[in-house]
N, C-alpha and C. Protein backbone atom coordinates (compact mmCIF):
# COMPACT_ATOMS: atom_id res chain seq x y z
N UNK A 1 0.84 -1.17 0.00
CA UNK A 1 0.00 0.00 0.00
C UNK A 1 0.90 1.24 0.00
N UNK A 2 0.65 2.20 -1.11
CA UNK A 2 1.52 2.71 -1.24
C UNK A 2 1.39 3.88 0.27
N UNK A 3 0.71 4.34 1.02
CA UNK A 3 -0.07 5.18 2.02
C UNK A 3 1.36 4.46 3.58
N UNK A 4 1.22 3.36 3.58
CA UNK A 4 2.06 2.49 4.19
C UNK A 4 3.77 2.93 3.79
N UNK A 5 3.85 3.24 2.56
CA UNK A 5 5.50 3.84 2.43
C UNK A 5 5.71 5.03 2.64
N UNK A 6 4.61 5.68 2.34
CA UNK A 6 4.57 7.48 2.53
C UNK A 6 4.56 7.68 4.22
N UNK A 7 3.69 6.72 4.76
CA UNK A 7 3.86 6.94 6.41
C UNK A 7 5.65 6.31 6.92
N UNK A 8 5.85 5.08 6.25
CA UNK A 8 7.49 4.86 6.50
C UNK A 8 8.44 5.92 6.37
N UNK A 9 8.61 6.64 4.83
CA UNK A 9 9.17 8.06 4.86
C UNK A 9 9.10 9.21 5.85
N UNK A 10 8.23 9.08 6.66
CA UNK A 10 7.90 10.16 7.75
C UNK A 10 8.03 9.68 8.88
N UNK A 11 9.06 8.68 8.74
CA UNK A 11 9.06 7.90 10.30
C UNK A 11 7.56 7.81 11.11
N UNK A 12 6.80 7.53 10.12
CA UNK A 12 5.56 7.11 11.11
C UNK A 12 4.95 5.75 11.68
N UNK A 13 4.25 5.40 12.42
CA UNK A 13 4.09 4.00 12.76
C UNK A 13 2.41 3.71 12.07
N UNK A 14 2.49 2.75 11.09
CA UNK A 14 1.19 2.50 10.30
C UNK A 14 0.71 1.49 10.79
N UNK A 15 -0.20 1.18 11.65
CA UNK A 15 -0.96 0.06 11.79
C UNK A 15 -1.82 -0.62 11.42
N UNK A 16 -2.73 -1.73 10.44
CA UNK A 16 -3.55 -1.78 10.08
C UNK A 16 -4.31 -3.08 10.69
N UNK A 17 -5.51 -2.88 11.40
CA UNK A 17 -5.79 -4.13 11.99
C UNK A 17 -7.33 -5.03 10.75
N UNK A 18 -6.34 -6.02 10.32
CA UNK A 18 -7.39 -6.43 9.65
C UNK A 18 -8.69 -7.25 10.46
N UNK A 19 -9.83 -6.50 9.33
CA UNK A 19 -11.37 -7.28 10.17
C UNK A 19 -11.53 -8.43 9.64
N UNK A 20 -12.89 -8.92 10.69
CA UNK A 20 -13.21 -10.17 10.30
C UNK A 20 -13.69 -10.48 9.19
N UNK A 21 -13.39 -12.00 8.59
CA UNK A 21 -13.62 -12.16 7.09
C UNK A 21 -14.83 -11.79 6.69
N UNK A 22 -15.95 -11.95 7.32
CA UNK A 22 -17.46 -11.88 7.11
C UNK A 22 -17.60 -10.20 7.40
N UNK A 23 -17.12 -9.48 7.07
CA UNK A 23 -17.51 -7.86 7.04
C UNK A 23 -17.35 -7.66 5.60
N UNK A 24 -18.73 -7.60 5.24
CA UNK A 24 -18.64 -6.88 3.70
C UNK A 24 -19.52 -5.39 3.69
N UNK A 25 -19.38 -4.67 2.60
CA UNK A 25 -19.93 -3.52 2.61
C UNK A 25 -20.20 -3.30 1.46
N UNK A 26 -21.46 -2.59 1.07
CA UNK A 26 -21.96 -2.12 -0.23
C UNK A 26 -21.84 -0.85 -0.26
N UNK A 27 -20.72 -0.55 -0.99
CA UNK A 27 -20.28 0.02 -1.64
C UNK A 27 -19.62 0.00 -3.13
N UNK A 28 -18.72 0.98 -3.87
CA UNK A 28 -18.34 1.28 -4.81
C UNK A 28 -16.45 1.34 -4.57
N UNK A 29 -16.03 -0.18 -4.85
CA UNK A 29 -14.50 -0.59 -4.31
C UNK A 29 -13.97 0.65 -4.62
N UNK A 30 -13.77 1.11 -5.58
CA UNK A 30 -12.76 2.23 -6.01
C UNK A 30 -12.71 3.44 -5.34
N UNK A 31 -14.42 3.68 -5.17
CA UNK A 31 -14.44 5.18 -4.56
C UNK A 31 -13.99 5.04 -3.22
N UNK A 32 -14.56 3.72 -2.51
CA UNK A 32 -13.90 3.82 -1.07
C UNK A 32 -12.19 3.37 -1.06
N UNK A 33 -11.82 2.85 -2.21
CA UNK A 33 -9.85 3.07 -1.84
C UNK A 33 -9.72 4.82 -2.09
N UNK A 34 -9.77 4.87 -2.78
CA UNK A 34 -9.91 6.86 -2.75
C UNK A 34 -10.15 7.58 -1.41
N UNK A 35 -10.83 7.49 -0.71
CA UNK A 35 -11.22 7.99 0.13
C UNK A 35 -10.44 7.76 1.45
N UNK A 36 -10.03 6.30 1.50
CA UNK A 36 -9.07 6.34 2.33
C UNK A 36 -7.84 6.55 2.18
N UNK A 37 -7.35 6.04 0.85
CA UNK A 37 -6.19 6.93 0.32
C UNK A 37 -6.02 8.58 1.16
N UNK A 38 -6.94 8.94 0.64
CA UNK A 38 -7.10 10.56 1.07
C UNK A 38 -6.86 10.87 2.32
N UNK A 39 -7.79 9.72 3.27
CA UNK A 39 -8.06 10.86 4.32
C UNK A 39 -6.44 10.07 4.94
N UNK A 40 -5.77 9.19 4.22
CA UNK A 40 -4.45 8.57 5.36
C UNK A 40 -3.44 9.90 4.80
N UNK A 41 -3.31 9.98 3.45
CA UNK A 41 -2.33 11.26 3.14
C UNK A 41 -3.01 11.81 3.83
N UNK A 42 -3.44 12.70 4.07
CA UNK A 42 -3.86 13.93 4.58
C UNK A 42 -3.28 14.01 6.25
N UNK A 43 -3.68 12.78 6.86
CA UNK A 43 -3.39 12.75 8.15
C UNK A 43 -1.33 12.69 7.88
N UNK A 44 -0.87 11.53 7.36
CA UNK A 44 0.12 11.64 7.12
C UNK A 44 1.16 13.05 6.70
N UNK A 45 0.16 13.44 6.05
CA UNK A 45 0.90 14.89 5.10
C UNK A 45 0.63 15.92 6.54
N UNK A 46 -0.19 15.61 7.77
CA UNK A 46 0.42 17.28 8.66
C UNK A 46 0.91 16.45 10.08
N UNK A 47 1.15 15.00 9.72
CA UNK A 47 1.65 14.59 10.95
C UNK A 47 3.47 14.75 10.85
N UNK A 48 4.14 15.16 12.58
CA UNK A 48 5.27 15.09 12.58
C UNK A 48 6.05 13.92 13.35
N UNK A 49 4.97 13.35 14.11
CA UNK A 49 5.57 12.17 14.38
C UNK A 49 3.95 11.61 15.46
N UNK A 50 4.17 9.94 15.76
CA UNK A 50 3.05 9.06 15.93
C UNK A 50 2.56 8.23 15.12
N UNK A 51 1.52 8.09 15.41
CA UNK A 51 0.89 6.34 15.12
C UNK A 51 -0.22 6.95 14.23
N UNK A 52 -0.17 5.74 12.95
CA UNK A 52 -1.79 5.81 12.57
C UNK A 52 -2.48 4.67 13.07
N UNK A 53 -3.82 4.38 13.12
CA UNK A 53 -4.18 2.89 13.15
C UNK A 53 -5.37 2.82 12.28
N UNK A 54 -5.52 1.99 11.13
CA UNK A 54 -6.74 1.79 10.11
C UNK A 54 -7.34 0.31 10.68
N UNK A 55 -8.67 0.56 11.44
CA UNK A 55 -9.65 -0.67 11.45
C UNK A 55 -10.31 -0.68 10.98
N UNK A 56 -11.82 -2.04 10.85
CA UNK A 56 -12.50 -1.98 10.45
C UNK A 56 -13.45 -3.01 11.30
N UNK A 57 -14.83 -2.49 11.25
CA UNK A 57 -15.66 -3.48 12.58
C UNK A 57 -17.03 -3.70 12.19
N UNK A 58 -18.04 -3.75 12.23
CA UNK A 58 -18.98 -4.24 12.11
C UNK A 58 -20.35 -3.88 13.40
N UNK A 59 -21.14 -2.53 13.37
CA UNK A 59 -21.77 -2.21 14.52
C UNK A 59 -23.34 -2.37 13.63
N UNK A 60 -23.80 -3.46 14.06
CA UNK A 60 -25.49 -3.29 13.30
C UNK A 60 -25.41 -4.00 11.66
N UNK A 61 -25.90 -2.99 10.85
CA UNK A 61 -26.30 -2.63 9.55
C UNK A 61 -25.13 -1.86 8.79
N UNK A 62 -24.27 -1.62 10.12
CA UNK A 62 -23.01 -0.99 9.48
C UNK A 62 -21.68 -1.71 9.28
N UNK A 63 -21.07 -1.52 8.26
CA UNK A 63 -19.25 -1.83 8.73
C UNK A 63 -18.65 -0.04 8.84
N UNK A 64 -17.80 -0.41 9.64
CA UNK A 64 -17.66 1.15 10.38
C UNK A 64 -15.99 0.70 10.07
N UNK A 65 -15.39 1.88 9.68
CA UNK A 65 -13.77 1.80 9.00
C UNK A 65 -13.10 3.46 10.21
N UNK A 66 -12.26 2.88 10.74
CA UNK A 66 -11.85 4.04 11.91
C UNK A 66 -10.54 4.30 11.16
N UNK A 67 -10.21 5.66 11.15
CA UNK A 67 -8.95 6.02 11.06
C UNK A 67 -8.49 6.56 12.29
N UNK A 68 -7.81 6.18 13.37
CA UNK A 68 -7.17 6.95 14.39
C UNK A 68 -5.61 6.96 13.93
N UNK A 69 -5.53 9.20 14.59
CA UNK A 69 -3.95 9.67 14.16
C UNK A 69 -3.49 9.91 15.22
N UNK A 70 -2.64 10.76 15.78
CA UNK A 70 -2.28 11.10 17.06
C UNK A 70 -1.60 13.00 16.65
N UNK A 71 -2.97 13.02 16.09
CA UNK A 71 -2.72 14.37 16.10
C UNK A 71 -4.07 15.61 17.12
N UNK A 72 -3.88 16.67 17.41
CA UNK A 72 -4.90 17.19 18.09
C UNK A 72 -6.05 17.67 17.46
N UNK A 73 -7.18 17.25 17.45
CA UNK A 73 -8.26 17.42 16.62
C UNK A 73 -8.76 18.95 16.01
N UNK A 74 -7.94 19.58 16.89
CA UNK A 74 -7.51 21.06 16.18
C UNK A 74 -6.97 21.33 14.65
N UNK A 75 -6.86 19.86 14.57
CA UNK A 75 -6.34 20.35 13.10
C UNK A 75 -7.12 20.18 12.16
N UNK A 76 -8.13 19.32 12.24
CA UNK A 76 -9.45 19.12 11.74
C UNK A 76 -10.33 20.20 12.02
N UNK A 77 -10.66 20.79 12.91
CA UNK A 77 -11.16 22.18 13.12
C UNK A 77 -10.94 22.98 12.03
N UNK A 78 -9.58 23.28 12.17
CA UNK A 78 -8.89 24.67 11.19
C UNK A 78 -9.53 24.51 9.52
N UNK A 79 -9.25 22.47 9.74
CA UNK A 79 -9.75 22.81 8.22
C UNK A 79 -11.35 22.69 8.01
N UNK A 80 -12.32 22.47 8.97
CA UNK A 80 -13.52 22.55 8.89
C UNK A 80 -13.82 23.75 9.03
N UNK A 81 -13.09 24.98 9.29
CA UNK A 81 -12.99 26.43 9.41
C UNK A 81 -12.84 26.62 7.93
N UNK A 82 -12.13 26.41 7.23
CA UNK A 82 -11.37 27.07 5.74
C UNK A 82 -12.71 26.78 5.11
N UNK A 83 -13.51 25.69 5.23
CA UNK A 83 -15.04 25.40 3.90
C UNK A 83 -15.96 26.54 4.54
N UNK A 84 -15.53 27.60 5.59
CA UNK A 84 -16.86 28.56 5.64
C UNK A 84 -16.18 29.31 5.08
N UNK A 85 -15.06 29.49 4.43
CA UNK A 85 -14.34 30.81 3.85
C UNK A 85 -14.42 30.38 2.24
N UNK A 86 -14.23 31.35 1.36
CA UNK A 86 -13.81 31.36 -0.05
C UNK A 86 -12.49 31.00 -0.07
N UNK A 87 -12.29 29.47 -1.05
CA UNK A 87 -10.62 28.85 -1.33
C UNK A 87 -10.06 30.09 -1.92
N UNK A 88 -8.98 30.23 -2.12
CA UNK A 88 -8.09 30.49 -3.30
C UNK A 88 -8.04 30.46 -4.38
N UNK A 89 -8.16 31.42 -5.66
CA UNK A 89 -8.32 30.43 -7.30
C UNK A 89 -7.17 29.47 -7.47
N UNK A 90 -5.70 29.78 -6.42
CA UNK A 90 -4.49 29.07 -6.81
C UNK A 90 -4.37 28.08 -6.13
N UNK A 91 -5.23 27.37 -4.98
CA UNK A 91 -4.81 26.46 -4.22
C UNK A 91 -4.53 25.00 -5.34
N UNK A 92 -3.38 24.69 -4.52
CA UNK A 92 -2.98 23.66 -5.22
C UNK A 92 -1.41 23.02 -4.14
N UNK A 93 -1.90 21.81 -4.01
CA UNK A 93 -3.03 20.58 -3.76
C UNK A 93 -4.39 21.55 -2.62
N UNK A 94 -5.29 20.43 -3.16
CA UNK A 94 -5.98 20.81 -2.63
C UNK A 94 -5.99 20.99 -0.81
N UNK A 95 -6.68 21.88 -0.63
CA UNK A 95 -6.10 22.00 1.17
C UNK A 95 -6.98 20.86 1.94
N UNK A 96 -6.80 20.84 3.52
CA UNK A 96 -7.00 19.51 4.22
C UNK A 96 -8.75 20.23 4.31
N UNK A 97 -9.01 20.91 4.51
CA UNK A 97 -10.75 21.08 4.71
C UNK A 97 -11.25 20.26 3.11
N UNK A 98 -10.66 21.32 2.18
CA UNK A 98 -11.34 20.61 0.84
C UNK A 98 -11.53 19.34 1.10
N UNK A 99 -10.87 18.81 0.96
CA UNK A 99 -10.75 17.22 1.06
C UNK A 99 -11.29 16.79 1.76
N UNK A 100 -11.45 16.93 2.91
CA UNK A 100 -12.29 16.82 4.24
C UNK A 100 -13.70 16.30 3.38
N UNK A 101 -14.35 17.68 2.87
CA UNK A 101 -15.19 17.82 2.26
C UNK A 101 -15.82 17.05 1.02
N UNK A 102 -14.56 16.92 0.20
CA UNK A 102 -15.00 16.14 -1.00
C UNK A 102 -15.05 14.50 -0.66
N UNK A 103 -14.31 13.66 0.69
CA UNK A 103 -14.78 12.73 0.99
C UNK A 103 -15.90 12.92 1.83
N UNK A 104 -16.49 13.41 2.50
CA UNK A 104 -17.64 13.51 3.08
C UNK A 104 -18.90 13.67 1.91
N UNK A 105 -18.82 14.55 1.29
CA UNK A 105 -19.76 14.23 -0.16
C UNK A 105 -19.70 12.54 -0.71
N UNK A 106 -18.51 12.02 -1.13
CA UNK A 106 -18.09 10.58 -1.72
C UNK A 106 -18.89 9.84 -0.53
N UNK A 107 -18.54 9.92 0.53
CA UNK A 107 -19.20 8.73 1.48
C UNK A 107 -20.95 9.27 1.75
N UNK A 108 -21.18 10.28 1.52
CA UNK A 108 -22.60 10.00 1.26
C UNK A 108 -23.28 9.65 0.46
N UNK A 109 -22.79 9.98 -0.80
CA UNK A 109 -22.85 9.59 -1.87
C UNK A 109 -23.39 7.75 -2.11
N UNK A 110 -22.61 7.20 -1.21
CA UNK A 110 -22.27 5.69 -0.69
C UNK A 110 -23.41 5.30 -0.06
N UNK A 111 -24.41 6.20 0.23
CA UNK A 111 -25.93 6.27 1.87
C UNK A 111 -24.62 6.03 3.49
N UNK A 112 -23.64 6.69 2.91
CA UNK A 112 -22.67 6.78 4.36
C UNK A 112 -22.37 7.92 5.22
N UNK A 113 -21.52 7.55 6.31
CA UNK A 113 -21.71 9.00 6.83
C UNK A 113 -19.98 9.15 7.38
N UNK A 114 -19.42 9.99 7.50
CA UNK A 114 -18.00 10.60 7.36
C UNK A 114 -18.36 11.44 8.72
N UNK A 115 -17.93 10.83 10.23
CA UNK A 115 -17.38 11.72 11.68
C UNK A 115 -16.56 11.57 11.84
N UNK A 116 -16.19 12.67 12.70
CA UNK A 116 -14.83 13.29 13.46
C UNK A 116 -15.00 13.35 14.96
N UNK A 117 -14.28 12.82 15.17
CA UNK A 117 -14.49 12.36 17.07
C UNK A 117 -13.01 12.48 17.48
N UNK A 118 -12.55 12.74 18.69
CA UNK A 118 -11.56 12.96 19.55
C UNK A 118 -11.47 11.99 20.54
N UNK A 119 -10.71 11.02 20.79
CA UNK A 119 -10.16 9.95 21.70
C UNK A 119 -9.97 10.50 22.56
N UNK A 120 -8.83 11.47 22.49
CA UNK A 120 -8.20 12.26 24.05
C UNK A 120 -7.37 13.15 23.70
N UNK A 121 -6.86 13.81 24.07
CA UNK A 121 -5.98 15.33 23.81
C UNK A 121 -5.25 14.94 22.59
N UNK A 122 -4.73 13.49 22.43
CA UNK A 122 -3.46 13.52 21.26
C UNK A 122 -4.12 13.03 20.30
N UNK A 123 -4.83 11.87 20.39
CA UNK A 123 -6.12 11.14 19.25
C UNK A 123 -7.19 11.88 18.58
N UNK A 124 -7.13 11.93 17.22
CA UNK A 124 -8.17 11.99 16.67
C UNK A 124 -8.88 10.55 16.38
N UNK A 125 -10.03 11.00 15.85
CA UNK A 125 -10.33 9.57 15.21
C UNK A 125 -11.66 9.67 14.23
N UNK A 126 -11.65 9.30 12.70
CA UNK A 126 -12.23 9.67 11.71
C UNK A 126 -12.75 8.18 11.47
N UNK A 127 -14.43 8.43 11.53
CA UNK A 127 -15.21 7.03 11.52
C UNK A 127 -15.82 6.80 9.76
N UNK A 128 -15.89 6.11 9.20
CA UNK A 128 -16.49 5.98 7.87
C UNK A 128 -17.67 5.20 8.32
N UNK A 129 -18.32 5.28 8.30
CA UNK A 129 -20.18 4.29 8.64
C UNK A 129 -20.91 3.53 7.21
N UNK A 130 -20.71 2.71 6.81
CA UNK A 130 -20.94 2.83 5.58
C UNK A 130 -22.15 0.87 5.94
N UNK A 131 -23.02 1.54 4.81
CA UNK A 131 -24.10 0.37 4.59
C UNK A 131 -23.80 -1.40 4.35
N UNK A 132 -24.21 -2.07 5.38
CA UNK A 132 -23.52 -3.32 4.89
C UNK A 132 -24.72 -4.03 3.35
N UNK A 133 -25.92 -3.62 3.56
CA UNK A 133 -26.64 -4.00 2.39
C UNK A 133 -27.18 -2.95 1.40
N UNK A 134 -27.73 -3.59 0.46
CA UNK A 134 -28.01 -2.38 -0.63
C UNK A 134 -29.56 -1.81 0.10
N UNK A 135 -29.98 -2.21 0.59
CA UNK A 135 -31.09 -1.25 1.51
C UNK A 135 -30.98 -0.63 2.48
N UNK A 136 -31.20 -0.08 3.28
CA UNK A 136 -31.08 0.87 5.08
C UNK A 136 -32.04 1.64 4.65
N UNK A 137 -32.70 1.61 6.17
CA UNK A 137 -33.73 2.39 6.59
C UNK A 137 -33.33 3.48 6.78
């Protein structure tokens, strides 16, 4: 995974705990590697040092995909701050709110839902909720 070498380059610690075999999810394979692609650069690209950990679990009707960073959820703030402002015509790459944003559109897109929750002062932790069948109430 290439997300796994980009966190090695940054001296970071990548963890990935694989789920149980029987967790499937209806979804769209591609759009959800995208999305996590994204949101691991992103965490990767403003982390200076710590742990990631990528799970995946199974609560209900859902499979639920956690990204925990060990960064202060302040940084997710700042960029949930930048989507009430007008971007830049020059931004380039896109900044961490955008993105924020354009996977939160993608995972609804999915009938999913994209939160931001705080573990404890150093943990963030970014939940993906996504439909295990092609129906939900």
């Amino acid at each position: 995974m290439a997300t796994a070498i980009l966190a090695e380059n940054r001296n970071l610690r990548f963890q990935i705990v694989l789920p149980e075999p029987d967790l499937d999810v209806f979804v769209d394979r591609k759009t959800l590697e995208q999305i996590l692609v994204s949101l691991i650069s992103s965490a990767i690209a403003t982390m200076q040092e710590g742990t990631l950990k990528l799970s995946a679990h199974i609560e209900s009707e859902f499979a639920v995909i956690e990204l925990e960073d060990q960064r202060p959820i302040e940084v997710w703030r700042e960029a949930i701050d930048l989507l009430k402002t007008e971007a830049p015509k020059d931004l380039d790459p896109p900044s961490l709110g955008f993105r924020l944003l354009m996977n939160q559109t993608l995972v609804e897109v999915m009938n999913g839902r994209l939160e931001l929750g705080k573990l404890n002062e150093t943990v963030t932790q970014l939940r993906c909720v996504l439909p295990r069948n092609a129906v939900q109430s």
